[in-house]
C-alpha atoms as a PDB file:
ATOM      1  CA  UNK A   1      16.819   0.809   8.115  1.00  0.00           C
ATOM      2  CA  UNK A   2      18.422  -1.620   6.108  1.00  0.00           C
ATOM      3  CA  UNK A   3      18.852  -5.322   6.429  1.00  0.00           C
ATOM      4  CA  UNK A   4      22.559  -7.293   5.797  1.00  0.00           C
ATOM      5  CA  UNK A   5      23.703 -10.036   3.867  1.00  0.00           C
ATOM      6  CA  UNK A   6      23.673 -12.623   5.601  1.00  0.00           C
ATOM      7  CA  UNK A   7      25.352 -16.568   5.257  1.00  0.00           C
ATOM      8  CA  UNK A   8      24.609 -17.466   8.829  1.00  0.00           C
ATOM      9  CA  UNK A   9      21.178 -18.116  10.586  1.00  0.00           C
ATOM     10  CA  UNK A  10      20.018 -15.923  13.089  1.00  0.00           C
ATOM     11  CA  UNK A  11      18.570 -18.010  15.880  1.00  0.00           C
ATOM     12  CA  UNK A  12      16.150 -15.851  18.267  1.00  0.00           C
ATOM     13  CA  UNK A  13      14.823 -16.601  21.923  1.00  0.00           C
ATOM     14  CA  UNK A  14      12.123 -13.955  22.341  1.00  0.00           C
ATOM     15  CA  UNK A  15       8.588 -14.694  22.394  1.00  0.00           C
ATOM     16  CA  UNK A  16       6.656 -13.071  19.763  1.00  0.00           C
ATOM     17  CA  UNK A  17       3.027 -12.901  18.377  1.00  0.00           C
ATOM     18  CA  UNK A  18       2.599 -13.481  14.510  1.00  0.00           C
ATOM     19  CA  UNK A  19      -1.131 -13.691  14.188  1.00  0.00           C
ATOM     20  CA  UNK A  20      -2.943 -12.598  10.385  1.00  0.00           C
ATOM     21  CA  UNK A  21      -5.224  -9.231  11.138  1.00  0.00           C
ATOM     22  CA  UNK A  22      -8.549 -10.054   9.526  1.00  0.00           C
ATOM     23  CA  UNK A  23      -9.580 -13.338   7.558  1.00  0.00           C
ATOM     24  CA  UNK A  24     -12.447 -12.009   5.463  1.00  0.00           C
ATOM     25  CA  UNK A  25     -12.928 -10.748   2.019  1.00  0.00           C
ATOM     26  CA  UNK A  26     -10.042  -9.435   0.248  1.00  0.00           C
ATOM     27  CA  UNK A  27     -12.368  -7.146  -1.165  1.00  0.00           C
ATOM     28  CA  UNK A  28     -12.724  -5.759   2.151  1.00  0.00           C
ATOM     29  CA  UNK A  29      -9.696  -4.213   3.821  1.00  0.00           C
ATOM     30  CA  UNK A  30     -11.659  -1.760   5.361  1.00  0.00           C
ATOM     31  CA  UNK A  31     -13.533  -3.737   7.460  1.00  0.00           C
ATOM     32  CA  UNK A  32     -10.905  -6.996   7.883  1.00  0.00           C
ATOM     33  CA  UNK A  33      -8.212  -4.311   9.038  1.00  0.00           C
ATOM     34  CA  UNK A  34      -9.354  -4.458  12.906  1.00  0.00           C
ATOM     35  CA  UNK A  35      -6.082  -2.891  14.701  1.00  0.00           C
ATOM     36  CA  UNK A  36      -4.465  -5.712  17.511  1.00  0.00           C
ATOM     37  CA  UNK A  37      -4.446  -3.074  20.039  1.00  0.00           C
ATOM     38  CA  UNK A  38      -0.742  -2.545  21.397  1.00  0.00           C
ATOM     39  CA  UNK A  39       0.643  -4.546  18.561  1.00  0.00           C
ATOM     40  CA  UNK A  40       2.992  -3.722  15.497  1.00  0.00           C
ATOM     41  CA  UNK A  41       1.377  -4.225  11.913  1.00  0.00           C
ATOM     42  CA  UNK A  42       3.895  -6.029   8.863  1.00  0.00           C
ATOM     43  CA  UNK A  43       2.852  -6.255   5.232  1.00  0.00           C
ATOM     44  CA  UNK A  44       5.960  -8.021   3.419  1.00  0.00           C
ATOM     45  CA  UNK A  45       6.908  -7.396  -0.164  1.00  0.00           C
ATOM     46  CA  UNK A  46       9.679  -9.727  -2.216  1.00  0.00           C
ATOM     47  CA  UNK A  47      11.212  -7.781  -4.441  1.00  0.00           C
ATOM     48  CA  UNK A  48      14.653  -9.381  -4.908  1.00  0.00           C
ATOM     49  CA  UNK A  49      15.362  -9.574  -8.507  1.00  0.00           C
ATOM     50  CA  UNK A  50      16.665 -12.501  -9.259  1.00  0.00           C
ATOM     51  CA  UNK A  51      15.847 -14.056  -5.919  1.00  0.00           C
ATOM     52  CA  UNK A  52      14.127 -17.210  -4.647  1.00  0.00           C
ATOM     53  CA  UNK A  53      11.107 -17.918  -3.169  1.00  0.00           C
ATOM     54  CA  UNK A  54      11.532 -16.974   0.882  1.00  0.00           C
ATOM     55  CA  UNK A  55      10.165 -17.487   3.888  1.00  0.00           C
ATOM     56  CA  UNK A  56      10.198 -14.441   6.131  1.00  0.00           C
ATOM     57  CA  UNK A  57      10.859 -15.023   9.977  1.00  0.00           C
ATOM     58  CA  UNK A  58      10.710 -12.716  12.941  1.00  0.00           C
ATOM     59  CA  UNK A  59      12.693 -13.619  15.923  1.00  0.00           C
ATOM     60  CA  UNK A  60      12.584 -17.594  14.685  1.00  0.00           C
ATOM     61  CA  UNK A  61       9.164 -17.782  14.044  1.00  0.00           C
ATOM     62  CA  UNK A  62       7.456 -17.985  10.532  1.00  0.00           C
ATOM     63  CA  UNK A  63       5.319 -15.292   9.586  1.00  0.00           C
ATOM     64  CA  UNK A  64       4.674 -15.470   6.346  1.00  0.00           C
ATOM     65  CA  UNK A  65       1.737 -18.185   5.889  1.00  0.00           C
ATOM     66  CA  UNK A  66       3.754 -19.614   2.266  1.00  0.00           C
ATOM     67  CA  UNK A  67       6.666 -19.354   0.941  1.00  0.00           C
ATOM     68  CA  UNK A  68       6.783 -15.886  -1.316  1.00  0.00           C
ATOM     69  CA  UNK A  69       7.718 -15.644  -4.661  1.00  0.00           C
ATOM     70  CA  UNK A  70       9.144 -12.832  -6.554  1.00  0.00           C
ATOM     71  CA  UNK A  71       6.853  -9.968  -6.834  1.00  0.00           C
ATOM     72  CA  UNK A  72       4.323 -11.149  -3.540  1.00  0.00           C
ATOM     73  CA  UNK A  73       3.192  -9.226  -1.033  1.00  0.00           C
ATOM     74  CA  UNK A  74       2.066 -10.854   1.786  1.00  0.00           C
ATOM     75  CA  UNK A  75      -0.671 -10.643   3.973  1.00  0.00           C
ATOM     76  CA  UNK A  76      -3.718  -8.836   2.446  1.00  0.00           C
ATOM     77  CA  UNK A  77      -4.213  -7.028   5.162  1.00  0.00           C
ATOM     78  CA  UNK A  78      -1.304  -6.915   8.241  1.00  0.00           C
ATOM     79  CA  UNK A  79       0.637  -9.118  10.425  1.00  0.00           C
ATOM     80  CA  UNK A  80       0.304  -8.299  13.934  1.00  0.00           C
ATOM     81  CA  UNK A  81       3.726  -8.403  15.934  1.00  0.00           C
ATOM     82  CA  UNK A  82       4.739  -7.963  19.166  1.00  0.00           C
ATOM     83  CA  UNK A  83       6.486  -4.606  19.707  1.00  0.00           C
ATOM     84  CA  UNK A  84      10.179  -3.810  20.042  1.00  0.00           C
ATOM     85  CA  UNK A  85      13.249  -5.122  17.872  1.00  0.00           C
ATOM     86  CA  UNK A  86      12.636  -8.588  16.991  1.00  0.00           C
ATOM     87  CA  UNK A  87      15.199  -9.980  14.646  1.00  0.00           C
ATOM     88  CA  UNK A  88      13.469 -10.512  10.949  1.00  0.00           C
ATOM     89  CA  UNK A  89      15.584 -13.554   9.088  1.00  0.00           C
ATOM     90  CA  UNK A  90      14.871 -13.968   4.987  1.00  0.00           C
ATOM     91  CA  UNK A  91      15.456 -17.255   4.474  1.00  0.00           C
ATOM     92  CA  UNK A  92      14.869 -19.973   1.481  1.00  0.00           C
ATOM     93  CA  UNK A  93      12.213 -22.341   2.362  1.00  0.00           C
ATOM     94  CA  UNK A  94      13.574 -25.538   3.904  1.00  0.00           C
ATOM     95  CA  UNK A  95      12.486 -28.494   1.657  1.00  0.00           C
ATOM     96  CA  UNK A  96      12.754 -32.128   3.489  1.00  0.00           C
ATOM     97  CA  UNK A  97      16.425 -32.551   5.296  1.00  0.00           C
ATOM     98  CA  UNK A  98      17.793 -29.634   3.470  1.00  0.00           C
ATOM     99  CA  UNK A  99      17.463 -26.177   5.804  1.00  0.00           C
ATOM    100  CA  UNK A 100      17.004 -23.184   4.364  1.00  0.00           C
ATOM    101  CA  UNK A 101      19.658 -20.669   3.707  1.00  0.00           C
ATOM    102  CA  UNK A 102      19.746 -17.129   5.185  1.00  0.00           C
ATOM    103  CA  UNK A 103      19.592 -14.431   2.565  1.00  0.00           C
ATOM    104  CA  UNK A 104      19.187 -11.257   4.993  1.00  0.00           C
ATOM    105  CA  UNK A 105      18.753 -10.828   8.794  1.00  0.00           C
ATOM    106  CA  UNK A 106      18.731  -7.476  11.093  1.00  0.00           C
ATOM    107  CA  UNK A 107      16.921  -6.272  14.231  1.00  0.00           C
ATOM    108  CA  UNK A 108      14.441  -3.672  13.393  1.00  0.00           C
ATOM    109  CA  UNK A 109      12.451  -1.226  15.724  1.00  0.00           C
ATOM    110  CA  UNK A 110       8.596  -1.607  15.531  1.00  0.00           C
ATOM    111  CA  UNK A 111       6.572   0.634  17.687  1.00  0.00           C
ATOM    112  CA  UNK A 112       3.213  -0.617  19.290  1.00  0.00           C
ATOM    113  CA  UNK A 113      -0.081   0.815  16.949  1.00  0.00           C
ATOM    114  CA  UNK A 114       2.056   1.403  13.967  1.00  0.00           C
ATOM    115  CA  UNK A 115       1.981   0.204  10.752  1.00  0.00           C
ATOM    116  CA  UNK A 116       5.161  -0.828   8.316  1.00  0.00           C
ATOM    117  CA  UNK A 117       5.733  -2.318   4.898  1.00  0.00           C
ATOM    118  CA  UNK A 118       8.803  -4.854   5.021  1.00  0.00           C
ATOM    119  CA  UNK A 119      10.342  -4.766   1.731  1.00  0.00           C
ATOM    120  CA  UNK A 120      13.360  -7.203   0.955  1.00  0.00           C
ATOM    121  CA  UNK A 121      15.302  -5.774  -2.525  1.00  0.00           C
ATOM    122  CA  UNK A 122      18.248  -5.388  -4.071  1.00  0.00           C
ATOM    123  CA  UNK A 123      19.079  -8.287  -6.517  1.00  0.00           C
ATOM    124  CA  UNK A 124      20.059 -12.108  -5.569  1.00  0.00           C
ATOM    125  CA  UNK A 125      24.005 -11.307  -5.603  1.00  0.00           C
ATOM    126  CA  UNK A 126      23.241  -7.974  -3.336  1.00  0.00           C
ATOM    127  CA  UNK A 127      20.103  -8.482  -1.600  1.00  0.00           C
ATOM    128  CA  UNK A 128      18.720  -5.871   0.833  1.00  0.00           C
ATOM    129  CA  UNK A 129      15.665  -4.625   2.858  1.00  0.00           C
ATOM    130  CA  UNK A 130      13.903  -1.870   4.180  1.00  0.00           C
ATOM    131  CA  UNK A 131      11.158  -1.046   6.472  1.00  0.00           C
ATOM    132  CA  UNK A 132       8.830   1.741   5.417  1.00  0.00           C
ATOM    133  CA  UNK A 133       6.233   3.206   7.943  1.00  0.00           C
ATOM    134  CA  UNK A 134       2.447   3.512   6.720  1.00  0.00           C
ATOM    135  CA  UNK A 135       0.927   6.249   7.701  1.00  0.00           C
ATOM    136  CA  UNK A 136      -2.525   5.102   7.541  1.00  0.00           C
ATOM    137  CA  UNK A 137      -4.464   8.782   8.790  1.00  0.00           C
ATOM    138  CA  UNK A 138      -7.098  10.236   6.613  1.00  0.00           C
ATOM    139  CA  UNK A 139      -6.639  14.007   6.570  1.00  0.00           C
ATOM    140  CA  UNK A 140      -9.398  14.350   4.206  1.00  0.00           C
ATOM    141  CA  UNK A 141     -12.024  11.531   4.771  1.00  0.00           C
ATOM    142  CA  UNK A 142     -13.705  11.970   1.157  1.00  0.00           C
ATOM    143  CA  UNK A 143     -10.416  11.672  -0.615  1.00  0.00           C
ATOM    144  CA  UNK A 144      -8.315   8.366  -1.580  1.00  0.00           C
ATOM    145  CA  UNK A 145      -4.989   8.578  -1.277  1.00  0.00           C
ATOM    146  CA  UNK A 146      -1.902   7.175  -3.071  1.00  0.00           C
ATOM    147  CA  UNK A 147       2.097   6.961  -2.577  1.00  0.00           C
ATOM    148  CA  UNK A 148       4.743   5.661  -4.803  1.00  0.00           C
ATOM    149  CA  UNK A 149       7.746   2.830  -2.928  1.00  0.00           C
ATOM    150  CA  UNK A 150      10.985   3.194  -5.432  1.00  0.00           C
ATOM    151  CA  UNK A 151      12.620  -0.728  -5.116  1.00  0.00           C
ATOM    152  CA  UNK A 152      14.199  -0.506  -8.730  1.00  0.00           C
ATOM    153  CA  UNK A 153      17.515  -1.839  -8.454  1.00  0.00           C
ATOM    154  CA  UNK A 154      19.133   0.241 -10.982  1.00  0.00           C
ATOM    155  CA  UNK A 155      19.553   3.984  -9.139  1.00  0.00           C
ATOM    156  CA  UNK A 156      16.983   5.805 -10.840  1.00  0.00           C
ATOM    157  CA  UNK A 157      15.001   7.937  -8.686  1.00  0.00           C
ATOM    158  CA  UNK A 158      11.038   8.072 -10.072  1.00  0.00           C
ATOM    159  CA  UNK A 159       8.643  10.445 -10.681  1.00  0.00           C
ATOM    160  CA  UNK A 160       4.742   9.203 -10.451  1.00  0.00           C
ATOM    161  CA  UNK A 161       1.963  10.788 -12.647  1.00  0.00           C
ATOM    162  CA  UNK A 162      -1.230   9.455 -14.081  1.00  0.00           C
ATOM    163  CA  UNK A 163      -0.898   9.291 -17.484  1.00  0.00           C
ATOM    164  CA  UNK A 164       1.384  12.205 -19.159  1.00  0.00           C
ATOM    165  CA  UNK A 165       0.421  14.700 -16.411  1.00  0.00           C
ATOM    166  CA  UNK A 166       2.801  16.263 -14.446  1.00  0.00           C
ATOM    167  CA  UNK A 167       4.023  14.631 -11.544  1.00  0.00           C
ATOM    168  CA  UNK A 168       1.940  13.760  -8.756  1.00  0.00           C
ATOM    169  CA  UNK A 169       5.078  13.026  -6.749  1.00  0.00           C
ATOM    170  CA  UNK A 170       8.923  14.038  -7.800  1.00  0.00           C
ATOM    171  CA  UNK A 171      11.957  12.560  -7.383  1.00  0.00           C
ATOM    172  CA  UNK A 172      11.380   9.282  -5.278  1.00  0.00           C
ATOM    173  CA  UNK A 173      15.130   7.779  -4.331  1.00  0.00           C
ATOM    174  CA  UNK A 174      15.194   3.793  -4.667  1.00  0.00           C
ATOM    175  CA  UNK A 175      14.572   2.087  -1.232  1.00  0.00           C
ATOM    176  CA  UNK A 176      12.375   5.379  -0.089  1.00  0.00           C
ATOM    177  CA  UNK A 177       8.594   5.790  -0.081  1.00  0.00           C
ATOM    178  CA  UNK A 178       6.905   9.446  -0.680  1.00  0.00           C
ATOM    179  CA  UNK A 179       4.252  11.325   0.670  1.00  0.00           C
ATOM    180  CA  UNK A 180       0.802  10.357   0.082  1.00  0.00           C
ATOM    181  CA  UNK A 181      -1.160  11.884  -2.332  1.00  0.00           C
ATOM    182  CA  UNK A 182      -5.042  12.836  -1.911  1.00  0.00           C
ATOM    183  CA  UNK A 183      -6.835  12.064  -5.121  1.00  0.00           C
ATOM    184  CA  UNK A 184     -10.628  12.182  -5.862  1.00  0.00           C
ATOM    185  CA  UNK A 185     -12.433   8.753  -5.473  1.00  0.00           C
ATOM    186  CA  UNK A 186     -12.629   7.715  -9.587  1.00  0.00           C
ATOM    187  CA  UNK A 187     -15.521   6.946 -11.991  1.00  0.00           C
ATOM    188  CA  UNK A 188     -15.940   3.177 -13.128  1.00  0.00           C
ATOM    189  CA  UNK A 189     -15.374   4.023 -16.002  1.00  0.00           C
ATOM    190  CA  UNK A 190     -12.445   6.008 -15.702  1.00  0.00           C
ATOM    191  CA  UNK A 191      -9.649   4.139 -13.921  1.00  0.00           C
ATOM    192  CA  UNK A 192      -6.397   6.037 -12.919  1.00  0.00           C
ATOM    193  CA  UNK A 193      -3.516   5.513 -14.938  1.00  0.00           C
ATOM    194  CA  UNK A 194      -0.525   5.694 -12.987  1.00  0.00           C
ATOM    195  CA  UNK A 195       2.940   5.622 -14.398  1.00  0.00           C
ATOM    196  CA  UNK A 196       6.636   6.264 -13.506  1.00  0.00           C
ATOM    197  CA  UNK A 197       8.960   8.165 -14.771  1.00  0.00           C
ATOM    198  CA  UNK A 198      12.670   8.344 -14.014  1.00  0.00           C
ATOM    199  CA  UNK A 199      12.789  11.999 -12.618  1.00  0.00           C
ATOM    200  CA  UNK A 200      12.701  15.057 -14.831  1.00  0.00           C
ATOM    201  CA  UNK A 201      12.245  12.994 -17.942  1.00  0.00           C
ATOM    202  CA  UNK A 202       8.818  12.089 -19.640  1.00  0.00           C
ATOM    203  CA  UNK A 203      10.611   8.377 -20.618  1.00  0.00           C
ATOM    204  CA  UNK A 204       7.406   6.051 -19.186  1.00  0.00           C
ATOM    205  CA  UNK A 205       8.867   2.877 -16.947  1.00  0.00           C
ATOM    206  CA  UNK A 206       5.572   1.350 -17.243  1.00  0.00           C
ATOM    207  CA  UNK A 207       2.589   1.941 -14.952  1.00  0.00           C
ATOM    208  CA  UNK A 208      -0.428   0.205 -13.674  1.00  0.00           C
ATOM    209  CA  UNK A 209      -4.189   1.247 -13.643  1.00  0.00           C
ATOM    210  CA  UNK A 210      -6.469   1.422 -10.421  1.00  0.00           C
ATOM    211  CA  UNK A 211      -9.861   2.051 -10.009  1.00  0.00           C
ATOM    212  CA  UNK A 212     -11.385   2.233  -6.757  1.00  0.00           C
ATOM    213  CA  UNK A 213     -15.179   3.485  -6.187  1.00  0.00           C
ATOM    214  CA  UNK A 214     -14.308   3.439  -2.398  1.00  0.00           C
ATOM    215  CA  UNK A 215     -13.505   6.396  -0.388  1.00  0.00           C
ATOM    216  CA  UNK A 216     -10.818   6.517   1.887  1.00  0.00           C
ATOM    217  CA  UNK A 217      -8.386   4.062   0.840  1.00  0.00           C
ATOM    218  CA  UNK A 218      -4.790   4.503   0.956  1.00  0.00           C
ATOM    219  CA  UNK A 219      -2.446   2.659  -1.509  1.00  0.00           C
ATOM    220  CA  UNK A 220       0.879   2.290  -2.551  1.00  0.00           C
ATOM    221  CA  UNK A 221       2.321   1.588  -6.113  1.00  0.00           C
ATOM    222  CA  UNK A 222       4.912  -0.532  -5.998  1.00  0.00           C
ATOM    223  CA  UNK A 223       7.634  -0.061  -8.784  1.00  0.00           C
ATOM    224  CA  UNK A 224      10.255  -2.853  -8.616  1.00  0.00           C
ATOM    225  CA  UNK A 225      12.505  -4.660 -11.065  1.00  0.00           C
ATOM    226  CA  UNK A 226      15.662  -2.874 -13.194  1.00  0.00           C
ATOM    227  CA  UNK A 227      15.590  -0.855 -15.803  1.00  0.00           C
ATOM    228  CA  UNK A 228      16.900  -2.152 -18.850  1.00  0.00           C
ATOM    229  CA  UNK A 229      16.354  -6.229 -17.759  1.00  0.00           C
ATOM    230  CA  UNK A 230      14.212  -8.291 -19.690  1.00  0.00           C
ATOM    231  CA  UNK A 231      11.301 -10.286 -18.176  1.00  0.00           C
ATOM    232  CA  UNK A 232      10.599 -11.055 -15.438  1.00  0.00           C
ATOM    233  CA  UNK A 233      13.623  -8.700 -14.279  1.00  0.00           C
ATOM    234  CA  UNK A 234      11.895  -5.693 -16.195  1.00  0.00           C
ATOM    235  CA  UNK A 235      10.499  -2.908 -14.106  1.00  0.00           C
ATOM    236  CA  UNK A 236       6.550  -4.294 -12.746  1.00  0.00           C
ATOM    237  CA  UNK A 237       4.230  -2.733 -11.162  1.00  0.00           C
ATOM    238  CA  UNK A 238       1.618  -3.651  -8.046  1.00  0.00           C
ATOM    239  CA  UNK A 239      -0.987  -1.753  -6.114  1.00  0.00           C
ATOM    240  CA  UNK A 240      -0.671  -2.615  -2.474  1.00  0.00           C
ATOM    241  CA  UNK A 241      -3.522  -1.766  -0.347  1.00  0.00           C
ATOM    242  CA  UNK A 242      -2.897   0.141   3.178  1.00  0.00           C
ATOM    243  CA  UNK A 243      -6.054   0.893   3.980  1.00  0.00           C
END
C-alpha cells in the first residue's frame, strides 16, 4: 500500500501503543526481539531522496524516538503497535513555534503478531511510502537468510548477487521486496559480498558486505537512492536486521 502526498495534517483520536521491543545490545536482536503478544511490529526506513529529516507518527502519536535523517532506519529491533489501521503521518520535526509540515499520511492495515518494514520513498518533490511484511519464519534453522527491498527512485528493477555470481534474486520492481534467500552462515574471514544489478545486466549499482557468524538471522539489503545522482543522492546501500 502506498502512502499520499500530503499538505494537510492528519489529526487522529484513537488510542494506540508505541512502545520500543527490546532495549539491550544491538548486537543482540535475537534475544532483544521478545514479540508484544497481540501487537503489530514497525521498523521505519527514510529513504526520501532529497528529503528532510522526519518524524514518523501513528494515529498522532510519535513513534520514532528522534527525528530520522536520510538513510535511517529506526528502531533496532521493532515498534510494537496496536493492531488495525491507524493513520501513519510523515511529518518534519516541529522546531520551537514553527509545526511541522506533513509530507505523507494514509491509513494502513497492521495485523496483530505480524511484522512490517515502513518505508517512506520517492524523492522530496514526489514522496511516497510503502509497507512491506517481514516474514520472520525459519524454514531451515541452520541457514541465514537474506532479501533484497528495491526503493531506487529511478525505475530500475534489481537483480541481487554476491559478487559477479548469478543472481540470488531476479528482477526486484522499485517499492517491492523479494523472497528470502537461505544462505550458509559465513566464515570470518569471508564476508558476503552482495551487490545489485539492474536486471539482466552485469552493470554493478554498488553493494555492501555482511558477515554474520550467527545462525538464523534474517536480513534485508536495502538499495535506495537514484541511479545516475551524485552523493548523497547516489544509489547506498544498508543491511537491516529482521531477525
Amino acid at each position: 500500500m502506498l502512502f499520499k502526498k500530503s499538505i494537510t495534517y492528519f489529526l487522529g483520536s484513537a488510542a494506540l501503543l508505541a512502545t520500543v521491543l527490546g532495549c539491550g545490545d544491538e548486537n543482540d536482536i535475537l534475544r532483544n526481539q521478545v514479540p508484544a503478544a497481540g501487537t503489530a511490529r514497525v521498523k521505519i526506513l527514510h529513504t526520501v531522496v532529497g528529503g528532510p529529516a522526519v518524524d514518523v507518527f501513528a494515529n498522532d502519536a510519535k513513534i520514532t524516538g528522534v527525528s530520522l535523517a536520510y538513510g535511517a532506519a529506526f528502531p533496532t529491533e521493532y515498534v510494537a503497535l496496536t493492531p488495525g489501521t491507524p493513520n501513519f503521518r510523515v511529518a518534519t520535526p516541529t522546531s520551537g513555534s514553527v509545526t511541522g509540515a506533513t509530507i505523507l499520511t494514509a491509513p494502513l492495515a497492521l495485523e496483530a503478531d505480524k511484522y512490517y518494514t515502513l518505508a517512506a520513498t520517492g524523492t522530496a518533490a514526489a514522496p511516497a511510502g510503502v509497507l512491506i511484511p517481514d516474514d520472520l519464519s525459519l524454514p531451515a534453522p541452520g541457514k541465514n537468510y537474506v532479501r533484497v527491498l528495491n526503493l531506487l527512485t529511478t525505475g530500475q528493477s534489481i537483480d541481487l548477487a554476491i559478487g559477479t555470481s548469478a543472481p540470488l534474486v531476479s528482477n526486484v520492481a522499485p517499492r517491492t521486496a523479494s523472497a528470502y534467500v537461505a544462505l550458509d552462515p559465513n566464515a570470518a574471514t569471508a564476508a558476503y559480498a552482495f551487490q545489485a544489478r539492474p536486471t539482466s545486466t552485469t552493470t554493478s549499482l554498488g553493494g555492501i558486505t555482511y558477515n554474520s557468524l550467527v545462525v538464523g538471522r534474517k536480513v534485508t539489503v536495502v538499495v535506495r537512492g537514484a541511479v545516475g545522482s551524485a552523493a548523497p543522492n547516489a544509489p547506498a546501500f544498508a543491511i537491516v536486521t529482521n531477525k
